[in-house]
C-alpha atoms as a PDB file:
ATOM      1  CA  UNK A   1     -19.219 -52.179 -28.156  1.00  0.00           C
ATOM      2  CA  UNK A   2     -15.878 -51.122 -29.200  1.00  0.00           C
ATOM      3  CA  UNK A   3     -13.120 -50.263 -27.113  1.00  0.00           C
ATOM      4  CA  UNK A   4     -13.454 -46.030 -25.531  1.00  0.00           C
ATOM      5  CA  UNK A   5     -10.010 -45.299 -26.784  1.00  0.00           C
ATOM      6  CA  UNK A   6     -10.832 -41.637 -26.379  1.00  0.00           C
ATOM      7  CA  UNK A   7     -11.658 -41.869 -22.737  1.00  0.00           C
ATOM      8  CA  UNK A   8      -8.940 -44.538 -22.007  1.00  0.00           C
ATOM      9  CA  UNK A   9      -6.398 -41.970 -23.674  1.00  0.00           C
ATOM     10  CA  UNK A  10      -7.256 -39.398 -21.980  1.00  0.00           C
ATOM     11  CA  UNK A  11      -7.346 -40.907 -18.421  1.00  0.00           C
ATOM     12  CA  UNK A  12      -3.765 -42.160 -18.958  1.00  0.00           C
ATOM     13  CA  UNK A  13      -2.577 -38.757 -19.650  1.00  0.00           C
ATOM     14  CA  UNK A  14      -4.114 -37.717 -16.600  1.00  0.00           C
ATOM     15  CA  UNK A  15      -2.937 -40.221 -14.731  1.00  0.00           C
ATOM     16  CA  UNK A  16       0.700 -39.627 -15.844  1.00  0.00           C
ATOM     17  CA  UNK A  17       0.092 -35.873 -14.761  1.00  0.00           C
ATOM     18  CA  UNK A  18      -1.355 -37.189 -10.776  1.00  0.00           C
ATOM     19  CA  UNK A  19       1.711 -39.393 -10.985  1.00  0.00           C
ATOM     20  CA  UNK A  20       4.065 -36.281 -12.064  1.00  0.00           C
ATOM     21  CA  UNK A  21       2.331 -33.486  -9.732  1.00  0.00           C
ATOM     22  CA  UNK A  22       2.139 -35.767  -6.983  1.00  0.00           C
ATOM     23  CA  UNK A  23       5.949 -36.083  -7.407  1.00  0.00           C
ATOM     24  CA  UNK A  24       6.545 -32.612  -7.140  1.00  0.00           C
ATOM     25  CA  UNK A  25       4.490 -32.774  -4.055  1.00  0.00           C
ATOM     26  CA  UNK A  26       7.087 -34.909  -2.665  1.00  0.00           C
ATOM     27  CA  UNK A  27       9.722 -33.224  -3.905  1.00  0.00           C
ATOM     28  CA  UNK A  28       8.651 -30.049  -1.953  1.00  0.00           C
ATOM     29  CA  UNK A  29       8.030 -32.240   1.193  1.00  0.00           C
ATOM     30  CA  UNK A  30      11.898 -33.156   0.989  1.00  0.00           C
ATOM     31  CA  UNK A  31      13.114 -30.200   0.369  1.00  0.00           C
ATOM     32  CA  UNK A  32      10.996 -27.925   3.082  1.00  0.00           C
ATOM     33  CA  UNK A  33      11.198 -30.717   5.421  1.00  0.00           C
ATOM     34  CA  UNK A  34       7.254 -31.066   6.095  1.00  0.00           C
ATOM     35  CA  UNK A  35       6.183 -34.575   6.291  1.00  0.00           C
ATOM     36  CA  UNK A  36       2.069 -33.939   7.149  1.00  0.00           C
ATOM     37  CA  UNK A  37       0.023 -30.898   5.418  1.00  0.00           C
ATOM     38  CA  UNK A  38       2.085 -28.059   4.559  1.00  0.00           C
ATOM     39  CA  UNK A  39       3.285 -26.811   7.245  1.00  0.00           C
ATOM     40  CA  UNK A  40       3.036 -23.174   6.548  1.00  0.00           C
ATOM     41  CA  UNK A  41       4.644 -23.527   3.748  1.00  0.00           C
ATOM     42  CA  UNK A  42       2.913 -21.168   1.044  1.00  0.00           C
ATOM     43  CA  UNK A  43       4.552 -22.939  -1.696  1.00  0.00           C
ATOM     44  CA  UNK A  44       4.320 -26.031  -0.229  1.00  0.00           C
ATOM     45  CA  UNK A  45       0.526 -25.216   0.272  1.00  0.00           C
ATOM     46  CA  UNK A  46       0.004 -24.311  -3.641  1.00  0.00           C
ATOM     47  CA  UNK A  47       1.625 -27.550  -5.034  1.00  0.00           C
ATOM     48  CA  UNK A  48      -0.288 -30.107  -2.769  1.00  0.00           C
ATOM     49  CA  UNK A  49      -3.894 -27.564  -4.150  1.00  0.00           C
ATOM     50  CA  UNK A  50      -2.692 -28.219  -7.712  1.00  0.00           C
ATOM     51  CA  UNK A  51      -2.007 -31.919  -7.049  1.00  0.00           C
ATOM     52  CA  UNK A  52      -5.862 -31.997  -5.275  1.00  0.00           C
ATOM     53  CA  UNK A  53      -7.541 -30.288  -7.622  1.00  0.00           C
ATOM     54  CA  UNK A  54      -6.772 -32.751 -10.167  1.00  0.00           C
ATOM     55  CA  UNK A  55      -7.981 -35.575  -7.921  1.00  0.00           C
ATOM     56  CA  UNK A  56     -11.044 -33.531  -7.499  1.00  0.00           C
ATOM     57  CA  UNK A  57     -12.054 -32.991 -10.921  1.00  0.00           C
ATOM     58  CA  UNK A  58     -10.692 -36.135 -13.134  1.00  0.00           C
ATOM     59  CA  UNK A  59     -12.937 -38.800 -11.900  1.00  0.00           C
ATOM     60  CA  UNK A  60     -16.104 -37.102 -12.549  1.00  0.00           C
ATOM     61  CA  UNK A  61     -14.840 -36.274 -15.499  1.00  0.00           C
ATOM     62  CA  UNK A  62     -13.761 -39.226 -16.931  1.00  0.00           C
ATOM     63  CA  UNK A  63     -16.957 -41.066 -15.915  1.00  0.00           C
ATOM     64  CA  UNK A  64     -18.678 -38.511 -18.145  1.00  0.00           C
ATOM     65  CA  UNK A  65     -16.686 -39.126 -20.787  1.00  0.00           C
ATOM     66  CA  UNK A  66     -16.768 -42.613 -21.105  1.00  0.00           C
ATOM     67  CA  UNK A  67     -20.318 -42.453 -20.720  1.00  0.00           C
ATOM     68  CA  UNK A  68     -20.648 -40.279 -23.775  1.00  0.00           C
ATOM     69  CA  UNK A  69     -18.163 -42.600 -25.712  1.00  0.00           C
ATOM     70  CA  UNK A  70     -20.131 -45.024 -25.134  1.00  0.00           C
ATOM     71  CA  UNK A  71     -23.236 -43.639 -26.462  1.00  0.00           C
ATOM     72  CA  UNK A  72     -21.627 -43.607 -29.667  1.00  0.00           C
ATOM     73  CA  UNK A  73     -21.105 -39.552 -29.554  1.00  0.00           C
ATOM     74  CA  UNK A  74     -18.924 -37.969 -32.796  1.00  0.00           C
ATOM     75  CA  UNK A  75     -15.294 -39.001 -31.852  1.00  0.00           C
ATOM     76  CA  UNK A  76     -14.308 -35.605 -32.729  1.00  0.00           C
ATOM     77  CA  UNK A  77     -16.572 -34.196 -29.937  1.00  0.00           C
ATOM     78  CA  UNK A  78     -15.657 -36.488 -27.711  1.00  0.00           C
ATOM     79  CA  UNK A  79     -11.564 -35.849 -28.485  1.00  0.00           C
ATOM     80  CA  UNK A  80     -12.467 -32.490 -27.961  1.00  0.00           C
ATOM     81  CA  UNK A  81     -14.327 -32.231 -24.980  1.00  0.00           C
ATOM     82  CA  UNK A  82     -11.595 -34.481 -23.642  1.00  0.00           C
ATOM     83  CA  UNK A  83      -8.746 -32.092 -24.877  1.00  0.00           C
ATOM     84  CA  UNK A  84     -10.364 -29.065 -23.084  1.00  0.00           C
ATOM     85  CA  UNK A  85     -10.421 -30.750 -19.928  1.00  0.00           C
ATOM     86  CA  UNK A  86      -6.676 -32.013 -20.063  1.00  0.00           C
ATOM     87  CA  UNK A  87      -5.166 -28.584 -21.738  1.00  0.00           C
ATOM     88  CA  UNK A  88      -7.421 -26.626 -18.455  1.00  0.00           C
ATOM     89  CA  UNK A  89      -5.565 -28.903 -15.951  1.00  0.00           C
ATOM     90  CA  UNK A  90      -2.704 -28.045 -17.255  1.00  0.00           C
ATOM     91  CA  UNK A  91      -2.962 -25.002 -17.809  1.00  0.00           C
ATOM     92  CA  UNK A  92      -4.131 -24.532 -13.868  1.00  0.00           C
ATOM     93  CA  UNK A  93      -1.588 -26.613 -12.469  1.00  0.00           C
ATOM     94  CA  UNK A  94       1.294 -24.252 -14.482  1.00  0.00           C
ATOM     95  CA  UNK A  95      -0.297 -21.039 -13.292  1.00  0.00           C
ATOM     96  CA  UNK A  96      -1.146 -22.173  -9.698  1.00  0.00           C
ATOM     97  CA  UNK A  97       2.672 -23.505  -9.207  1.00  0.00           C
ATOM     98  CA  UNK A  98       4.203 -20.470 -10.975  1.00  0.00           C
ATOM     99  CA  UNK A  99       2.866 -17.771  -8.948  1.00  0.00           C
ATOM    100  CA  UNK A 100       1.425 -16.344  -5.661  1.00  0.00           C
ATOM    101  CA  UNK A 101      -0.980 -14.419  -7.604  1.00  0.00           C
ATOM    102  CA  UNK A 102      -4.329 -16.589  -7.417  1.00  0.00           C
ATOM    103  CA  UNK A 103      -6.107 -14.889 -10.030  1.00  0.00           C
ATOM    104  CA  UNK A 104      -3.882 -15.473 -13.043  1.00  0.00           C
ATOM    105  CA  UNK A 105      -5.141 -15.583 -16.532  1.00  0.00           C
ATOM    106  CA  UNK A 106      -4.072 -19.137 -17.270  1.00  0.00           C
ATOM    107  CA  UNK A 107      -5.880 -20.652 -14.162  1.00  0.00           C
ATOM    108  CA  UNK A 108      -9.098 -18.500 -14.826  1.00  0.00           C
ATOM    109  CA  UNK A 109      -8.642 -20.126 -18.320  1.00  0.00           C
ATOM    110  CA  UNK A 110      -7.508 -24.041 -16.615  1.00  0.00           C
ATOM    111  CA  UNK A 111     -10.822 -23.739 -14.249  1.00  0.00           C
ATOM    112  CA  UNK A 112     -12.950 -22.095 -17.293  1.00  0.00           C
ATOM    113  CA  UNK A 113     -11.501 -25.789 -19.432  1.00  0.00           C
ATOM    114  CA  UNK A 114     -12.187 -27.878 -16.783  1.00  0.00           C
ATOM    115  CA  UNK A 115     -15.579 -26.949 -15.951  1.00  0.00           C
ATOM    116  CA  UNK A 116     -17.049 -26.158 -19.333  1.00  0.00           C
ATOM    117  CA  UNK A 117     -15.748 -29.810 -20.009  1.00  0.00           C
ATOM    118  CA  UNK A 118     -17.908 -31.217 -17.022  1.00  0.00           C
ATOM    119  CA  UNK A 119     -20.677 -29.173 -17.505  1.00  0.00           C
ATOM    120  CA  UNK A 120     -21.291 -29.939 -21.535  1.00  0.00           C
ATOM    121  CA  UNK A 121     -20.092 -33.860 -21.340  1.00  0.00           C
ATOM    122  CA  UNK A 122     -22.848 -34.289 -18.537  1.00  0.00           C
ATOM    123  CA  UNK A 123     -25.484 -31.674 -20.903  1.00  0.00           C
ATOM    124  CA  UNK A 124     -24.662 -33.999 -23.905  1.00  0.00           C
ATOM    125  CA  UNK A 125     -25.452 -37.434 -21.714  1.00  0.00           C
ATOM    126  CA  UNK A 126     -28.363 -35.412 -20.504  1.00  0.00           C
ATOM    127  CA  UNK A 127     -29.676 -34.813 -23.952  1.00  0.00           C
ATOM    128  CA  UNK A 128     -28.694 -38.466 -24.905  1.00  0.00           C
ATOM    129  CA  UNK A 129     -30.946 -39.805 -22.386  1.00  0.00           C
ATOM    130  CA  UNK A 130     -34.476 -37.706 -22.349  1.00  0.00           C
ATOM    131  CA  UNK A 131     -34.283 -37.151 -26.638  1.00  0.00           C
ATOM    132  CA  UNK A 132     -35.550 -40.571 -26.723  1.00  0.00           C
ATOM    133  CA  UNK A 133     -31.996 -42.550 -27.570  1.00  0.00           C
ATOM    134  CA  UNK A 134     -31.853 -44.359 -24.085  1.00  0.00           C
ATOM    135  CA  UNK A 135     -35.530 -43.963 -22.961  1.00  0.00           C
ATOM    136  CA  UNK A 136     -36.411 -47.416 -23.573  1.00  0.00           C
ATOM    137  CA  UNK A 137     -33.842 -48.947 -20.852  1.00  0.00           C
ATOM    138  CA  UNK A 138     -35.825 -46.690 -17.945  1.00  0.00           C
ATOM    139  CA  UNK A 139     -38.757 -48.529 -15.771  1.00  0.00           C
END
């Protein structure tokens, strides 16, 4: 089994984007004074949303995609799949911390990324396991 260099690429990236909108979290927190939640802040509010979202979606993700590295997928799929979901998150977090407007077309296009990237890694395992490949290791 080689090394998922895909998957391990792409989680690093993510996690240096956690690590960097996590910071601006912070960074907001100091400068509206709010130490818990938001505090009302609308702004405040927005930045910790982006910050979750990510949390929300990257794990998942990232399980699926080592999963399908490691079913010896095409690498260019897999670098693929993997570039839709990082280009959507950040893509969302841009348009969701440079506006008030929730329905922008950049995060219809981030959320789009991000779940077309969930829902056809976890299709492609799917079809990995029931067209016979991986049949063999259920009871």
């Amino acid at each position: 089994m080689d090394f998922p260099f895909i998957t391990a690429t792409t989680a690093s990236i993510l996690a240096f984007l956690q690590v960097f909108l996590g910071l601006l979290v912070g960074f907001k927190r100091l400068k509206h004074k709010v130490g818990i939640g938001d505090g009302g802040n609308e702004v405040l509010a927005r930045q910790i949303r982006v910050h979750g979202n990510l949390i929300e979606n990257a794990p998942i993700f990232l399980i699926l995609l080592l999963l399908l590295e490691l079913a010896n997928t095409n690498k260019l799929i897999v670098v693929i799949i993997g570039a839709v979901f990082v280009l959507g998150r950040i893509s969302h977090a841009y348009a969701l911390s440079q506006t008030t407007n929730p329905l922008t077309p950049l995060r219809a296009v981030g959320g789009l990324g991000n779940n077309l990237a969930i829902i056809v890694t976890a299709a492609m395992i799917f079809h990995h396991i029931f067209s016979g490949t991986y049949l063999n290791v259920l009871p």
